[in-house]
Protein backbone atom coordinates (compact mmCIF):
# COMPACT_ATOMS: atom_id res chain seq x y z
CA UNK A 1 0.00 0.00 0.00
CA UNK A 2 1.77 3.15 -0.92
CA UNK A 3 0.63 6.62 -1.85
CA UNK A 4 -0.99 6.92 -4.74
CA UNK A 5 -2.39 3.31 -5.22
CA UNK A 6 -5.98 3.11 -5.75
CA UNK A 7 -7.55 0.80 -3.26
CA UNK A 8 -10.96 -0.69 -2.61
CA UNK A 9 -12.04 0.61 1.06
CA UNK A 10 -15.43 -0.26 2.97
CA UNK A 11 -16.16 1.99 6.37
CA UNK A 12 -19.92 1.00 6.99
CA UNK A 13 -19.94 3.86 10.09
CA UNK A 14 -18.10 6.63 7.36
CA UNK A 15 -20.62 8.92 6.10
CA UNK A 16 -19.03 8.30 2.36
CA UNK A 17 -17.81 4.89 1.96
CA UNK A 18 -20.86 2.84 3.55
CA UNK A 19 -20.14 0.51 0.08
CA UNK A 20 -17.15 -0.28 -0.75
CA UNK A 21 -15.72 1.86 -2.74
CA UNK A 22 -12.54 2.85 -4.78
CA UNK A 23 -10.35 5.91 -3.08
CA UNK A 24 -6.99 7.06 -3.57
CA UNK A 25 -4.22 6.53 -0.68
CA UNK A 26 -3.39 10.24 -0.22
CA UNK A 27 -0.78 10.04 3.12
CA UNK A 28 2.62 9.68 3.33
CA UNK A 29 4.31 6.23 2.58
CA UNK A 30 6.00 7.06 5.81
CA UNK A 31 3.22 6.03 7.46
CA UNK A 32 1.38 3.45 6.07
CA UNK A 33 3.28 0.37 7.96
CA UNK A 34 3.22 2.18 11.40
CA UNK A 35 -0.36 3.82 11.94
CA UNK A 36 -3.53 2.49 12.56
CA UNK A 37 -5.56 3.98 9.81
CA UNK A 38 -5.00 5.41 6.24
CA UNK A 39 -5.90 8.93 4.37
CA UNK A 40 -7.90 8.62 1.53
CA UNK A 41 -9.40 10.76 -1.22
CA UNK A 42 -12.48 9.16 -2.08
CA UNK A 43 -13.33 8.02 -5.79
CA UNK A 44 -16.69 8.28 -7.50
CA UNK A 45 -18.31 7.63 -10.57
CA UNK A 46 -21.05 10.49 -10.33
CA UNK A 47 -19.21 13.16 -12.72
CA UNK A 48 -19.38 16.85 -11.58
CA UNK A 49 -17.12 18.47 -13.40
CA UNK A 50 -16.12 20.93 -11.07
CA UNK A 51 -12.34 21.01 -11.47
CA UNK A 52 -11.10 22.65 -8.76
CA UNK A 53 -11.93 19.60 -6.33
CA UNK A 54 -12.94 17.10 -8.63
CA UNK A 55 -10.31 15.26 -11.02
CA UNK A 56 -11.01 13.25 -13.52
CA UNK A 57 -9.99 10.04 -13.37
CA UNK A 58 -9.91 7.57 -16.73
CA UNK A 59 -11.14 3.88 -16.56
CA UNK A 60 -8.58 1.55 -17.17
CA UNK A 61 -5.94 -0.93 -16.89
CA UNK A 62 -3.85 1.14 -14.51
CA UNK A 63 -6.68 2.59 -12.60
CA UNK A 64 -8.47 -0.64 -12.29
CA UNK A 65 -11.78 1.00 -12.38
CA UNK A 66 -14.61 -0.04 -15.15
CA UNK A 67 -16.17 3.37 -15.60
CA UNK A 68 -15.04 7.41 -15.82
CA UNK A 69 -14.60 8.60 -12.09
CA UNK A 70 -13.43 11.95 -10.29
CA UNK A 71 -10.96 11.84 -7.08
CA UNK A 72 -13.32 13.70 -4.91
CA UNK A 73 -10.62 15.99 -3.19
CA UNK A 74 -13.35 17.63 -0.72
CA UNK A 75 -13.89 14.37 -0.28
CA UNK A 76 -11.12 13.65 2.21
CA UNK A 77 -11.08 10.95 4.99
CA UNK A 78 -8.86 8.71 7.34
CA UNK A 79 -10.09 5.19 7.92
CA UNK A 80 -9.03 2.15 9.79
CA UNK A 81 -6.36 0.44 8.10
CA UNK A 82 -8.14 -3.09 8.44
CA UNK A 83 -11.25 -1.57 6.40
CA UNK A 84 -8.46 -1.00 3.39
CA UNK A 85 -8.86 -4.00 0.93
CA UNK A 86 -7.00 -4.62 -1.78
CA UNK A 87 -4.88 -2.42 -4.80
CA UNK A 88 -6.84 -2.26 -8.01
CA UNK A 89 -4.72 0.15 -9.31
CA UNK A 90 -2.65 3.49 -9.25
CA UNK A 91 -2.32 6.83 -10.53
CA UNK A 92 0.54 8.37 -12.69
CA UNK A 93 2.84 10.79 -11.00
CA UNK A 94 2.00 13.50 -12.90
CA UNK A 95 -1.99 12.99 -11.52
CA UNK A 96 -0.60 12.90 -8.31
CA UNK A 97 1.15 16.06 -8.92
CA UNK A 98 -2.16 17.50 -9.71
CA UNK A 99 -3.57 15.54 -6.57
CA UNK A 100 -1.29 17.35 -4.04
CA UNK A 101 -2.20 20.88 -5.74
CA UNK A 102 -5.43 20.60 -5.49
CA UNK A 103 -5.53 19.14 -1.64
CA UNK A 104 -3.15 21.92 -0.95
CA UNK A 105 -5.73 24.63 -2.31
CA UNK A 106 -8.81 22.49 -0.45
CA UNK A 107 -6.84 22.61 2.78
CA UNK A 108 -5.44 26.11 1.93
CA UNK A 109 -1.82 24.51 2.79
């Protein structure tokens, strides 16, 4: 599990991710093998447009998804490791690039 992967997560007490549900591993690798949960950027298929917060995400091979998505960037959340299931996929580096601008301008960072 390392930053950037795209992951399957379930939370059934999150107010997002009831289903499980594709997100984007969004915190540091340096702690993904010593901490108890994992920051996410949820994925969904419902299209918005609305580029500032929303990126567009292609289905794929190398996202592992079977339909267009958006990384929902106001859509960030921590949950428990153990609810993290398995890689489907990942994101290039230049999307993550564009990831870490755009959570920088949500968090105003």
């Amino acid at each position: 599990m390392k930053r950037g992967d795209i992951v399957t997560i379930a939370d059934p007490g999150g107010d997002f991710s009831r289903k499980p549900r594709p997100a984007i591993i969004v915190q540091s690798d340096v702690f993904n093998d010593t901490h108890a949960s994992v920051t996410v950027c949820l994925i969904t298929s419902h299209l918005t447009g609305q580029a500032l917060f929303r990126l567009p995400l292609g289905a794929g091979d190398g996202t592992g998804l079977i339909v267009p998505s958006e990384i929902a960037v106001d859509k960030v959340q921590s949950v428990w490791a153990h609810r993290v299931g398995k890689r489907i996929g990942r994101v290039s580096d230049e999307l993550l690039t564009i990831l870490d601008q755009a959570l920088r301008q949500w968090l105003a960072l």
